[in-house]
PDB file of N, CA and C in Angstrom:
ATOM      1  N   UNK A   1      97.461  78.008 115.261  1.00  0.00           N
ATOM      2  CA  UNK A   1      98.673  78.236 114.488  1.00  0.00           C
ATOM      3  C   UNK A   1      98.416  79.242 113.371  1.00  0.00           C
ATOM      4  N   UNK A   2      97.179  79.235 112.839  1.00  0.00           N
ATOM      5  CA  UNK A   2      97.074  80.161 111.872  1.00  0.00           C
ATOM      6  C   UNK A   2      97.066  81.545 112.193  1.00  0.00           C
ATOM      7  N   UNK A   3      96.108  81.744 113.186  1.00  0.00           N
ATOM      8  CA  UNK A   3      96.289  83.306 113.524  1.00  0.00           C
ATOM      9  C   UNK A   3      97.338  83.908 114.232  1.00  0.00           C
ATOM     10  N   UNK A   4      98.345  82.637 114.443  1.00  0.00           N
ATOM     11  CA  UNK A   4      99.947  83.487 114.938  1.00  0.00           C
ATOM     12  C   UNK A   4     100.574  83.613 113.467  1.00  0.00           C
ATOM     13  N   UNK A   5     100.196  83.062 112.513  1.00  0.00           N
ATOM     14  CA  UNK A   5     100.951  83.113 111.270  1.00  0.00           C
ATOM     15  C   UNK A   5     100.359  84.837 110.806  1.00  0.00           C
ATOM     16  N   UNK A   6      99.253  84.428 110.896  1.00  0.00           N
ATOM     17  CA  UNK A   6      98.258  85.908 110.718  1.00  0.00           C
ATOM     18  C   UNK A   6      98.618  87.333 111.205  1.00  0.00           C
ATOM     19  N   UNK A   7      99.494  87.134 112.512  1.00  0.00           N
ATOM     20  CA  UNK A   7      99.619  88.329 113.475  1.00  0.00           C
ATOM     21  C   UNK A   7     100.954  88.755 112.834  1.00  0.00           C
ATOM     22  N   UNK A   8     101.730  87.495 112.999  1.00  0.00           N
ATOM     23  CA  UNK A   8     102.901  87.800 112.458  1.00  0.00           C
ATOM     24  C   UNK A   8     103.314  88.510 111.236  1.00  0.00           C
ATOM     25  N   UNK A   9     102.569  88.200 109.858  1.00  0.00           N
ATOM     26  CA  UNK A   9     102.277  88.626 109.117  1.00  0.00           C
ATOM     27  C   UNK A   9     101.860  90.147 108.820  1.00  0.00           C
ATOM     28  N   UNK A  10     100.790  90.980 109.764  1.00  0.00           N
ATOM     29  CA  UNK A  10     100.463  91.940 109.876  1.00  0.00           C
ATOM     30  C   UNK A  10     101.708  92.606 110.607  1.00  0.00           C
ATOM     31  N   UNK A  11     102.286  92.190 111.227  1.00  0.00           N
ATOM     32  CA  UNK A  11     103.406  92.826 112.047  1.00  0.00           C
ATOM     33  C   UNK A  11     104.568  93.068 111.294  1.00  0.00           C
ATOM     34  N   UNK A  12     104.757  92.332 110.106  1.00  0.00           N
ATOM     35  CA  UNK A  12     106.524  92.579 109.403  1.00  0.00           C
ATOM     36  C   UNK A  12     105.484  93.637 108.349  1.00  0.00           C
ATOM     37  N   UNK A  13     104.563  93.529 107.897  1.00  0.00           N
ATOM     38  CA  UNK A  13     103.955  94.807 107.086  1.00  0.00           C
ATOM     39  C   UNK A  13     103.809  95.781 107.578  1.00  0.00           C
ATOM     40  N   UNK A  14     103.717  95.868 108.605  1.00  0.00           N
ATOM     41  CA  UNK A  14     103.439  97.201 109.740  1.00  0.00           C
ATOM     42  C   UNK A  14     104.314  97.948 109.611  1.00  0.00           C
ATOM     43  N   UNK A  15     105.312  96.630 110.200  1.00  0.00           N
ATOM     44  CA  UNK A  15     106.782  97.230 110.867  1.00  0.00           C
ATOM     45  C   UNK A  15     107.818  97.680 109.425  1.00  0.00           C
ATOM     46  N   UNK A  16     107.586  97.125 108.361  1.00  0.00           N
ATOM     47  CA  UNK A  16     108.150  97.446 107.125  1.00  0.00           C
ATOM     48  C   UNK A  16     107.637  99.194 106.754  1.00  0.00           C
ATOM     49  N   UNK A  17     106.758  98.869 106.608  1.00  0.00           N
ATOM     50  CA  UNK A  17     105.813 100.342 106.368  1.00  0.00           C
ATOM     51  C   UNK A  17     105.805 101.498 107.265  1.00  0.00           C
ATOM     52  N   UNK A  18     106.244 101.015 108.459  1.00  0.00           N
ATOM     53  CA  UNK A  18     106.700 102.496 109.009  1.00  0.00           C
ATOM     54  C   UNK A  18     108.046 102.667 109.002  1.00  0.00           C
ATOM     55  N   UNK A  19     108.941 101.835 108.429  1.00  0.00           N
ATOM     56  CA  UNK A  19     110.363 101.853 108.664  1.00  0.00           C
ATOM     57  C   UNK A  19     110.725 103.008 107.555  1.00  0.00           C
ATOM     58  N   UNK A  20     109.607 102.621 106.159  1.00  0.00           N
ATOM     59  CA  UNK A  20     109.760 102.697 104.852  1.00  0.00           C
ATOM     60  C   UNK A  20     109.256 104.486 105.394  1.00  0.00           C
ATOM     61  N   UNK A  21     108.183 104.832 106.212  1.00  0.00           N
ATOM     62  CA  UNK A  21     107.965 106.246 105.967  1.00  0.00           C
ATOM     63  C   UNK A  21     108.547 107.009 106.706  1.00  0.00           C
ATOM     64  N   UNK A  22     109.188 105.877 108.165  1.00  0.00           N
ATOM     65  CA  UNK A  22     110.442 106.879 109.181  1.00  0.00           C
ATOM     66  C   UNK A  22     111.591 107.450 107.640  1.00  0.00           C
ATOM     67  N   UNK A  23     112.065 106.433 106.517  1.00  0.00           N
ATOM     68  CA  UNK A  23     113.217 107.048 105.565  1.00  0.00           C
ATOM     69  C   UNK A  23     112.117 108.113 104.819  1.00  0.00           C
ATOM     70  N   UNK A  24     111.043 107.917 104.525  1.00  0.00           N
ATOM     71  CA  UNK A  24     110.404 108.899 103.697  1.00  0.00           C
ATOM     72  C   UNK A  24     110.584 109.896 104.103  1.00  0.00           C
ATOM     73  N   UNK A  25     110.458 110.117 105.795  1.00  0.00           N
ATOM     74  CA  UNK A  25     110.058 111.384 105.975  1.00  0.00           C
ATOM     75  C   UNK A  25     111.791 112.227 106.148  1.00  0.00           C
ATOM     76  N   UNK A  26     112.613 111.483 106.296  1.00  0.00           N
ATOM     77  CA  UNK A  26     113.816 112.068 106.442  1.00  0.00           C
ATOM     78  C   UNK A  26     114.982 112.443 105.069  1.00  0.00           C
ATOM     79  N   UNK A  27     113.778 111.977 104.198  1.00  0.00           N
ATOM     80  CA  UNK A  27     114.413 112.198 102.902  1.00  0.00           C
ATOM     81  C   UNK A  27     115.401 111.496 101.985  1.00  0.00           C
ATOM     82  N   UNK A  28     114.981 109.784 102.733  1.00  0.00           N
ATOM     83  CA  UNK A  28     116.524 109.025 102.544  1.00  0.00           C
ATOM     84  C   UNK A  28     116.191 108.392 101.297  1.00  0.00           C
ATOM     85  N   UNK A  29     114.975 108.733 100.821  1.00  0.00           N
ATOM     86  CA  UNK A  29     114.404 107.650 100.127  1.00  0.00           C
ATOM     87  C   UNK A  29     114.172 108.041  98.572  1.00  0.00           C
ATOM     88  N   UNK A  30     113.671 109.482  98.578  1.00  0.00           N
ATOM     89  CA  UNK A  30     113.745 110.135  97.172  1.00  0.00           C
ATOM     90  C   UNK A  30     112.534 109.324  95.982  1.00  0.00           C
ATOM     91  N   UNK A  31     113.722 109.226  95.286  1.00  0.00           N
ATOM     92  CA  UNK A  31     112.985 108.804  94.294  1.00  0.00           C
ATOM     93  C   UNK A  31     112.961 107.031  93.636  1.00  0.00           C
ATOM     94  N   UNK A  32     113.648 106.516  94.784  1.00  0.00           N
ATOM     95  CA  UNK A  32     114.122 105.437  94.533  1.00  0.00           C
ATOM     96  C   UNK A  32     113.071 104.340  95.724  1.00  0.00           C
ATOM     97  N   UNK A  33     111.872 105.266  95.785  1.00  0.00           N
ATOM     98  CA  UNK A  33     111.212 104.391  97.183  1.00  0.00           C
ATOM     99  C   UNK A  33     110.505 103.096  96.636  1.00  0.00           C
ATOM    100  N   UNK A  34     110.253 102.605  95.436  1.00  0.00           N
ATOM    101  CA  UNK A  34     109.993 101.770  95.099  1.00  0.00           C
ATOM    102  C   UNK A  34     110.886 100.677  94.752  1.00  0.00           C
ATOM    103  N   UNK A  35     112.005 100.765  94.339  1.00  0.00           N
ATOM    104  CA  UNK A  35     113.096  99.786  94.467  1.00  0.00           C
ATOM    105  C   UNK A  35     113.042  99.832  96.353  1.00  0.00           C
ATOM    106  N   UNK A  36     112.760 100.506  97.039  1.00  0.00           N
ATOM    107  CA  UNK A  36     112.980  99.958  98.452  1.00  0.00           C
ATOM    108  C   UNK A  36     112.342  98.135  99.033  1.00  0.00           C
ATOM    109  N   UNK A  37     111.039  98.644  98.064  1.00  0.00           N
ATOM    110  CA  UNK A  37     110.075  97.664  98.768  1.00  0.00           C
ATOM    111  C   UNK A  37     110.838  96.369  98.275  1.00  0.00           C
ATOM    112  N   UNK A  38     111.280  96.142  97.158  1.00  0.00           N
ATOM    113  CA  UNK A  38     112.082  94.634  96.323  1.00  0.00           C
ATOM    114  C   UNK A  38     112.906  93.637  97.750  1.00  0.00           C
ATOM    115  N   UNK A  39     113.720  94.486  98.425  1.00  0.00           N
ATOM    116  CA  UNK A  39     114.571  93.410  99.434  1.00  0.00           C
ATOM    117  C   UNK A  39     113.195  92.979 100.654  1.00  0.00           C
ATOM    118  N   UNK A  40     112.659  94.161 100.828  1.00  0.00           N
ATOM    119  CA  UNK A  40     111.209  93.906 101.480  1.00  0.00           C
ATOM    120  C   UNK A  40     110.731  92.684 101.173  1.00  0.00           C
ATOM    121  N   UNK A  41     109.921  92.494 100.143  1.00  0.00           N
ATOM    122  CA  UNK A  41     109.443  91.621  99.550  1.00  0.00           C
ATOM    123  C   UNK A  41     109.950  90.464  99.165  1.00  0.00           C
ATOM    124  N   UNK A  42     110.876  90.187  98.808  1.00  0.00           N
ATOM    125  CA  UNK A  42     112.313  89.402  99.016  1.00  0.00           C
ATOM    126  C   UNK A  42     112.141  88.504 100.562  1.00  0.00           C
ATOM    127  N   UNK A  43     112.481  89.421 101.327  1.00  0.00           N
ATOM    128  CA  UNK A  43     112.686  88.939 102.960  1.00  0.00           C
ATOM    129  C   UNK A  43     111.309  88.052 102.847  1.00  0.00           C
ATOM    130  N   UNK A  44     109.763  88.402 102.883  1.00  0.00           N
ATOM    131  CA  UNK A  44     108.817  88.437 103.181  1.00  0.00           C
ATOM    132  C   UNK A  44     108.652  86.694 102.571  1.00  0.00           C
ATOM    133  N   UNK A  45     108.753  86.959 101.072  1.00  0.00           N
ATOM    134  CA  UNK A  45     108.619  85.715 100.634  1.00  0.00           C
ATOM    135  C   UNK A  45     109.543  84.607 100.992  1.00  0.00           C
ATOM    136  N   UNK A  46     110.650  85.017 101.374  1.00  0.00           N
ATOM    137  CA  UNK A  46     111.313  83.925 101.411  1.00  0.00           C
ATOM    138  C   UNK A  46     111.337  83.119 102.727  1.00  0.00           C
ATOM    139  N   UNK A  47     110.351  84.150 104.103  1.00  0.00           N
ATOM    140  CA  UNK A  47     110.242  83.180 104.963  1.00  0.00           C
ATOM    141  C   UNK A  47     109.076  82.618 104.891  1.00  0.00           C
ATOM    142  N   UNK A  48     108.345  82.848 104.259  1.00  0.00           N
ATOM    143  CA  UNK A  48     106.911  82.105 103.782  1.00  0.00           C
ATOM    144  C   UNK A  48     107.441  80.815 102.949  1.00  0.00           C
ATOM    145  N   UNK A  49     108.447  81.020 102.606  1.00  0.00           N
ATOM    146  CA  UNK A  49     108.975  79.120 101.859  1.00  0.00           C
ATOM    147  C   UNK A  49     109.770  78.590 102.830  1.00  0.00           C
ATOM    148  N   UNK A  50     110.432  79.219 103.581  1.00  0.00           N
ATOM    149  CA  UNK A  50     110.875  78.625 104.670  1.00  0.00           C
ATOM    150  C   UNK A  50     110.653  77.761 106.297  1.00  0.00           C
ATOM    151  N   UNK A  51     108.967  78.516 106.133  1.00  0.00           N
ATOM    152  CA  UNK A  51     108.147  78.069 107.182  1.00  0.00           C
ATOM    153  C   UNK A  51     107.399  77.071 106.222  1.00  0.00           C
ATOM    154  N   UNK A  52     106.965  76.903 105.469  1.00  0.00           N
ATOM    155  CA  UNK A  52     106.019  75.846 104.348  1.00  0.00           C
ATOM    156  C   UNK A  52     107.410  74.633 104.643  1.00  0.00           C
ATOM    157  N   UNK A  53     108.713  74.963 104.273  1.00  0.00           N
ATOM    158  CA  UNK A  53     109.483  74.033 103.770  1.00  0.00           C
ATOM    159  C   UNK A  53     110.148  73.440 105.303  1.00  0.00           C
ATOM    160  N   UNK A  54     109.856  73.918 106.730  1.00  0.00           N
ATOM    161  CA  UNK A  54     110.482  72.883 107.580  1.00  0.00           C
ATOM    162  C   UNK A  54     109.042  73.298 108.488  1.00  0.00           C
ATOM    163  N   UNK A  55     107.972  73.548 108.328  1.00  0.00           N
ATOM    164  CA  UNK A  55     106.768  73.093 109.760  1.00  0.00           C
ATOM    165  C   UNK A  55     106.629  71.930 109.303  1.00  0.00           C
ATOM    166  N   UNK A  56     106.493  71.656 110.509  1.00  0.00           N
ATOM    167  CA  UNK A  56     105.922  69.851 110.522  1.00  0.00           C
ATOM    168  C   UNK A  56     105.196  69.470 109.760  1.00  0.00           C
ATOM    169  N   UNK A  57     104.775  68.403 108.895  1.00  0.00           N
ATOM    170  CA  UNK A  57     103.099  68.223 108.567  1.00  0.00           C
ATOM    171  C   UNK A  57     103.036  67.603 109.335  1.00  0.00           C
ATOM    172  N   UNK A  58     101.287  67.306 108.806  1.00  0.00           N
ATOM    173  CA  UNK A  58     100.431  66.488 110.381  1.00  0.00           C
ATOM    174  C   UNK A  58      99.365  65.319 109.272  1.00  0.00           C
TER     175      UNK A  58
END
């Protein structure tokens, strides 16, 4: 279970980070690319309380 948490993990950073440089490179992003990452990070954390707050314990 951990290293699917693990994969998964590497995969929404991946997939965030090239989304973030597909807008870089098209210019969508300017000067405002750091307010981008906030809903990012946002999303990220909030399914990390969401998986803590309904996986099973054991």
């Amino acid at each position: 279970m951990r290293k699917k948490k693990i994969i998964y993990d590497l995969l929404f950073v991946l997939l965030s980070g090239i989304f973030l440089t597909v807008l870089d490179k098209y210019g969508l992003l300017h000067k405002y690319a750091g307010f981008a990452l906030i809903p990012l990070v946002i999303a990220y954390y909030t399914g990390q309380i969401v998986e803590r707050k309904f996986t099973n314990k054991k």
